[in-house]
C-alpha atoms as a PDB file:
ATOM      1  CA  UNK A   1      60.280 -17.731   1.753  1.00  0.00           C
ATOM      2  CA  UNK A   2      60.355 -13.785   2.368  1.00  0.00           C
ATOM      3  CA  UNK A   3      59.561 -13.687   5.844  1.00  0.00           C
ATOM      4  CA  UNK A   4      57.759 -10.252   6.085  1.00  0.00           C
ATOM      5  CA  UNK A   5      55.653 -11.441   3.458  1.00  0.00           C
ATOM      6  CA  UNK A   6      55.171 -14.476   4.850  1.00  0.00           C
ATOM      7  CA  UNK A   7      54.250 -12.845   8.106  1.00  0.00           C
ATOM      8  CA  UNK A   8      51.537 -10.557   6.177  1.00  0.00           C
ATOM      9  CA  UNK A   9      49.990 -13.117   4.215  1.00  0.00           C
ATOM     10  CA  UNK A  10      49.723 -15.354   7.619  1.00  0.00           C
ATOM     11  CA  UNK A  11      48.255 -12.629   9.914  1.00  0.00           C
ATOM     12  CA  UNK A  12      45.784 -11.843   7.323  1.00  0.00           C
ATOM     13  CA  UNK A  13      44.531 -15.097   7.045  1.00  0.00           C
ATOM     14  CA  UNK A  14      43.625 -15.541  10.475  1.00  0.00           C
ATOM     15  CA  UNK A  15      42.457 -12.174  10.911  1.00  0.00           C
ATOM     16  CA  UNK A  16      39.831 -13.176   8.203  1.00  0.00           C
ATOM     17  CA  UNK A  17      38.462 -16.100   9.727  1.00  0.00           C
ATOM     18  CA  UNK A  18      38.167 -14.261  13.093  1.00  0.00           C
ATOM     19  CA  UNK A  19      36.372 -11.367  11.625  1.00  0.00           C
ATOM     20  CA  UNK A  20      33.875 -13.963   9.517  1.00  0.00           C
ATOM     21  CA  UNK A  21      33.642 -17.144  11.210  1.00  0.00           C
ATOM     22  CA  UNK A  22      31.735 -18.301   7.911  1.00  0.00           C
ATOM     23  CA  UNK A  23      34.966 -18.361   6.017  1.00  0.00           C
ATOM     24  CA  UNK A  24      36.644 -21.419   5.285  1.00  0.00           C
ATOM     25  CA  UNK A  25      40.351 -21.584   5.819  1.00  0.00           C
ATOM     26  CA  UNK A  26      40.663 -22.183   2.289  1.00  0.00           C
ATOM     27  CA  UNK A  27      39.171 -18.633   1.393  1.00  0.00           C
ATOM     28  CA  UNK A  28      40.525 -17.063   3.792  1.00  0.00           C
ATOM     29  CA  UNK A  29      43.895 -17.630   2.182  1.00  0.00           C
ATOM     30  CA  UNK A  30      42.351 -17.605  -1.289  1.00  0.00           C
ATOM     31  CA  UNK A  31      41.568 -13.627  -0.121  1.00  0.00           C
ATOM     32  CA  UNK A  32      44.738 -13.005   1.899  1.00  0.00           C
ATOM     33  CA  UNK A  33      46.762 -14.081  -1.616  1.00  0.00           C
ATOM     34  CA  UNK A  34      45.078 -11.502  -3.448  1.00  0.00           C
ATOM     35  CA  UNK A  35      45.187  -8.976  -1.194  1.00  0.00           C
ATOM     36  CA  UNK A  36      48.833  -9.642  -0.605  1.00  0.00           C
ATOM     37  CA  UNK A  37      49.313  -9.449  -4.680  1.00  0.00           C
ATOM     38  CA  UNK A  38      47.440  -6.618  -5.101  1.00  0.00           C
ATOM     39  CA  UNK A  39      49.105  -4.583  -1.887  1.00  0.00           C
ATOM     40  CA  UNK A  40      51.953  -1.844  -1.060  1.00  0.00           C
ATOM     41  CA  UNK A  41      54.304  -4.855  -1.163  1.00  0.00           C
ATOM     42  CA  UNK A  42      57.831  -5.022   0.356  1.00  0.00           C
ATOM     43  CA  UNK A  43      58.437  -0.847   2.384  1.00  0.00           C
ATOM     44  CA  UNK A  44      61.655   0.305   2.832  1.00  0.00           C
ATOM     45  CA  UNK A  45      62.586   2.279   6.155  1.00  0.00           C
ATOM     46  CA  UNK A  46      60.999   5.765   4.709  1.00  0.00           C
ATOM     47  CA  UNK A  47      57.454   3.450   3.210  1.00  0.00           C
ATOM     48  CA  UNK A  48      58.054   3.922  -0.129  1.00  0.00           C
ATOM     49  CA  UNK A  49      58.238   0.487  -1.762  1.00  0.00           C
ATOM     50  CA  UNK A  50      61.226  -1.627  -3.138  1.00  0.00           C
ATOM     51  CA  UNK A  51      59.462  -4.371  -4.502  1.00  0.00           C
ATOM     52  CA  UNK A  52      55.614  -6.072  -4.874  1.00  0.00           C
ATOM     53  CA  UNK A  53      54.520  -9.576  -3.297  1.00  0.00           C
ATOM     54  CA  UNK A  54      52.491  -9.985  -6.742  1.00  0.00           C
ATOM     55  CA  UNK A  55      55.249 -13.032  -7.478  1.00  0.00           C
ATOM     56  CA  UNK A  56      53.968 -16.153  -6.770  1.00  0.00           C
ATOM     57  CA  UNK A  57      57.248 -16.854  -5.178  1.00  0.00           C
ATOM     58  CA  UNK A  58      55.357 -14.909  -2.008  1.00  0.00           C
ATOM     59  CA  UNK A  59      52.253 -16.428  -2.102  1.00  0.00           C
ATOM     60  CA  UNK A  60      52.101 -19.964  -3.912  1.00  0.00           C
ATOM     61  CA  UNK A  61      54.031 -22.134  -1.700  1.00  0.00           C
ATOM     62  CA  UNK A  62      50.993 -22.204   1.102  1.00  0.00           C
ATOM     63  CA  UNK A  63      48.304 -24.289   0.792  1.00  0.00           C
ATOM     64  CA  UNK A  64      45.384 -25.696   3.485  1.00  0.00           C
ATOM     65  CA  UNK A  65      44.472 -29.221   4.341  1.00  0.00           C
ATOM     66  CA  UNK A  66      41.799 -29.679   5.954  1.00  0.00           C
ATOM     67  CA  UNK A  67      39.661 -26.797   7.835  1.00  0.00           C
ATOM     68  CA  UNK A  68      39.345 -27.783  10.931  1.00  0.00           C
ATOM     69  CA  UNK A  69      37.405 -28.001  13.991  1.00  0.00           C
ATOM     70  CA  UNK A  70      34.570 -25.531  14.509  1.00  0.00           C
ATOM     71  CA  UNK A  71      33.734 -24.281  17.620  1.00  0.00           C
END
């Protein structure tokens, strides 16, 4: 797996479900997928970019079991 991708898609997921406790891990990934397909993709050192996360060799291999505890 592409780490800084995998690192994006990650950080976004959380960051969903801690800014709308609502969300179920599920679509919180579900959204961080899309939004990593549809962003900037991979930036080189000046931010232009080299190549876009909208394979699903960036995004497909996660998947959630469960959701969880709720607090």
């Amino acid at each position: 797996m592409h780490s800084q991708s995998a690192k994006d898609l990650i950080t976004d997921l959380f960051k969903r479900q801690a800014d709308d406790p609502k969300v179920t891990r599920g679509e919180a990934l579900r959204q961080a997928m899309i939004a990593l397909m549809d962003g900037k993709g991979f930036l080189d050192a000046s931010g232009n970019t080299e190549f876009a996360y909208a394979h699903p060799l960036f995004w497909a291999p996660y998947t959630i079991i469960g959701d969880g505890g709720r607090r």
